[in-house]
C-alpha atoms as a PDB file:
ATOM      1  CA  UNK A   1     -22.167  36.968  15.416  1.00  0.00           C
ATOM      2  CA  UNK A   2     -21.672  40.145  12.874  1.00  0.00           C
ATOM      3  CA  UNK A   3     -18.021  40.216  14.479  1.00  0.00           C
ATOM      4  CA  UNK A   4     -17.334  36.392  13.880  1.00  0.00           C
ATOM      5  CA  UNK A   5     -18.503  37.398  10.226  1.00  0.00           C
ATOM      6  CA  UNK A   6     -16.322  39.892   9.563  1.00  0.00           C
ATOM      7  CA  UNK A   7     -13.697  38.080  11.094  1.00  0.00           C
ATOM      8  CA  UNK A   8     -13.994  35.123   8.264  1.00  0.00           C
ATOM      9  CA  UNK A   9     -14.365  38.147   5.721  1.00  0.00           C
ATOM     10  CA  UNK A  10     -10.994  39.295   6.684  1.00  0.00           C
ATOM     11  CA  UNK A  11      -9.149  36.100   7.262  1.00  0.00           C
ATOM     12  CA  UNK A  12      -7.896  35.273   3.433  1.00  0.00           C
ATOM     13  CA  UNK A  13      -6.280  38.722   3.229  1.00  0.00           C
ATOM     14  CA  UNK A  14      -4.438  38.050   6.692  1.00  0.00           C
ATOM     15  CA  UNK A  15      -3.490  35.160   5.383  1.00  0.00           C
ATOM     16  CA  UNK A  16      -2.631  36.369   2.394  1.00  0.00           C
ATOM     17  CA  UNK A  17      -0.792  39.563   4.060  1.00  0.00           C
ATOM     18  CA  UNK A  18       1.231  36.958   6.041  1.00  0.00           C
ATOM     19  CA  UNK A  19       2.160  34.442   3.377  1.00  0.00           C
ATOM     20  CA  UNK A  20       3.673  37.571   0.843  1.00  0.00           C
ATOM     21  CA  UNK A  21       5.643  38.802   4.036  1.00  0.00           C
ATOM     22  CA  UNK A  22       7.006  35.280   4.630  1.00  0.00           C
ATOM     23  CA  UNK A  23       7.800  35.528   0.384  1.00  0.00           C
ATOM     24  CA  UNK A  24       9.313  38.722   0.925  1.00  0.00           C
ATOM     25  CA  UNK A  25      11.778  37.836   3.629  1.00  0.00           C
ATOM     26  CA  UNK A  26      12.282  34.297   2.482  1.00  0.00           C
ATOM     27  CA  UNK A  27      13.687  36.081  -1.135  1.00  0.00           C
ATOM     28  CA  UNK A  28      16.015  38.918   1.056  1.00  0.00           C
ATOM     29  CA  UNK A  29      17.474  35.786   2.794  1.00  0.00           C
ATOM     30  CA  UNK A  30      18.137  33.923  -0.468  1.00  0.00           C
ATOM     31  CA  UNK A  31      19.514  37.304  -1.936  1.00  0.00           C
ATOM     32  CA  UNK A  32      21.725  38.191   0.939  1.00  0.00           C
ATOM     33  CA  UNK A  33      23.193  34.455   1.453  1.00  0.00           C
ATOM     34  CA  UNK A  34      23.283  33.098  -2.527  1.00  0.00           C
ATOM     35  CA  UNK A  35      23.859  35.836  -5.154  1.00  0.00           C
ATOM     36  CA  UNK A  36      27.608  36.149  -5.905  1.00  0.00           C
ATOM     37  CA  UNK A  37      29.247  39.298  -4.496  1.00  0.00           C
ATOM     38  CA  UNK A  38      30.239  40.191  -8.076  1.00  0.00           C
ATOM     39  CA  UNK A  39      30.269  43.729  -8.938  1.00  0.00           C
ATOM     40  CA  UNK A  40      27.105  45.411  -7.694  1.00  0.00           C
ATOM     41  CA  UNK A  41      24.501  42.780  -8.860  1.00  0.00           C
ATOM     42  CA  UNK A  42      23.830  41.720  -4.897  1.00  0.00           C
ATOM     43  CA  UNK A  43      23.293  45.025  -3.819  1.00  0.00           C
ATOM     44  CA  UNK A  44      21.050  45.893  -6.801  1.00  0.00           C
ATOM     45  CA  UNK A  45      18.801  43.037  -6.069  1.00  0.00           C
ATOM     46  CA  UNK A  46      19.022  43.845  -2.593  1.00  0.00           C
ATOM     47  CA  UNK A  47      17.396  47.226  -2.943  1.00  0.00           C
ATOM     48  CA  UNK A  48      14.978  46.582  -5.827  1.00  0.00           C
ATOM     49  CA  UNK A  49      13.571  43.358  -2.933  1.00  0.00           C
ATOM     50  CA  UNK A  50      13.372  46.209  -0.552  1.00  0.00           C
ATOM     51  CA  UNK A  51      12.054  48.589  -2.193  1.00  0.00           C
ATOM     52  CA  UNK A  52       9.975  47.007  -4.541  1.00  0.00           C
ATOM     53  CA  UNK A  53       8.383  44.855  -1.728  1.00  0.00           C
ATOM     54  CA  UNK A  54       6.296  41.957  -2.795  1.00  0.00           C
ATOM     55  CA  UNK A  55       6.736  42.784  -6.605  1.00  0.00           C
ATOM     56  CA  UNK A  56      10.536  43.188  -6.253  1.00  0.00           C
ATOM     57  CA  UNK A  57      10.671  39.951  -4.552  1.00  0.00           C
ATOM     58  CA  UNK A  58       8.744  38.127  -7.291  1.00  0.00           C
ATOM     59  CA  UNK A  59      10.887  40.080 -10.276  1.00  0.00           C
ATOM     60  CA  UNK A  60      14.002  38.049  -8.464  1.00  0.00           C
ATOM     61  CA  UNK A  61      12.557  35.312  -8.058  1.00  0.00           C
ATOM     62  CA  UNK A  62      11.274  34.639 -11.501  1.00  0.00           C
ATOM     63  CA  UNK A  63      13.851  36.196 -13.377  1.00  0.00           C
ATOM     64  CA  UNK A  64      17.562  36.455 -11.591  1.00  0.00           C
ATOM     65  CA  UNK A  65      16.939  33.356  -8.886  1.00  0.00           C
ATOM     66  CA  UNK A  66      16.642  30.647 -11.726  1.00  0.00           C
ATOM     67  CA  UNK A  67      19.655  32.730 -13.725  1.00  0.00           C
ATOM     68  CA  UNK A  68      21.587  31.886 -10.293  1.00  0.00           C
ATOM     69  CA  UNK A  69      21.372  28.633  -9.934  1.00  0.00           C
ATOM     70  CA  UNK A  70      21.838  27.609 -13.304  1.00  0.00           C
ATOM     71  CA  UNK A  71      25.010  29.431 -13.421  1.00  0.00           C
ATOM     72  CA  UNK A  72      26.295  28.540  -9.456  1.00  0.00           C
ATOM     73  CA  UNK A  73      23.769  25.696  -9.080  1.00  0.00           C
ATOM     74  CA  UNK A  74      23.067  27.285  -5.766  1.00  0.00           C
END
């Protein structure tokens, strides 16, 4: 019983481990296959997603992913 309880304990922040992961690689795909291979932007955001892990990913995708695609409309 104590380990079905601890079990529920831990399930949002599996959850929540696996939906940021899921962020993470969903905004390295979107990087890699959308941003314009002008000058060294791509690689930039590239490494700051990479480095930067979840935080990284959410600084692109609030800030340079709507700059994107209101300039490429991709």
């Amino acid at each position: 019983m104590e380990a079905l309880i601890g079990l529920a304990c831990m399930l949002p922040f599996i959850l929540l481990s696996i939906a940021g992961t899921v962020f993470w690689i969903w905004m390295l795909v979107d990087c890699l296959t959308k941003e314009p291979s002008e000058g060294n932007d791509k690689i930039i955001w590239v490494l700051v997603i990479v480095f930067l892990q979840i935080i990284g990913a959410a600084v692109y995708y609030f800030v340079r992913r709507p700059e994107r695609i209101s300039q490429t409309g991709q």
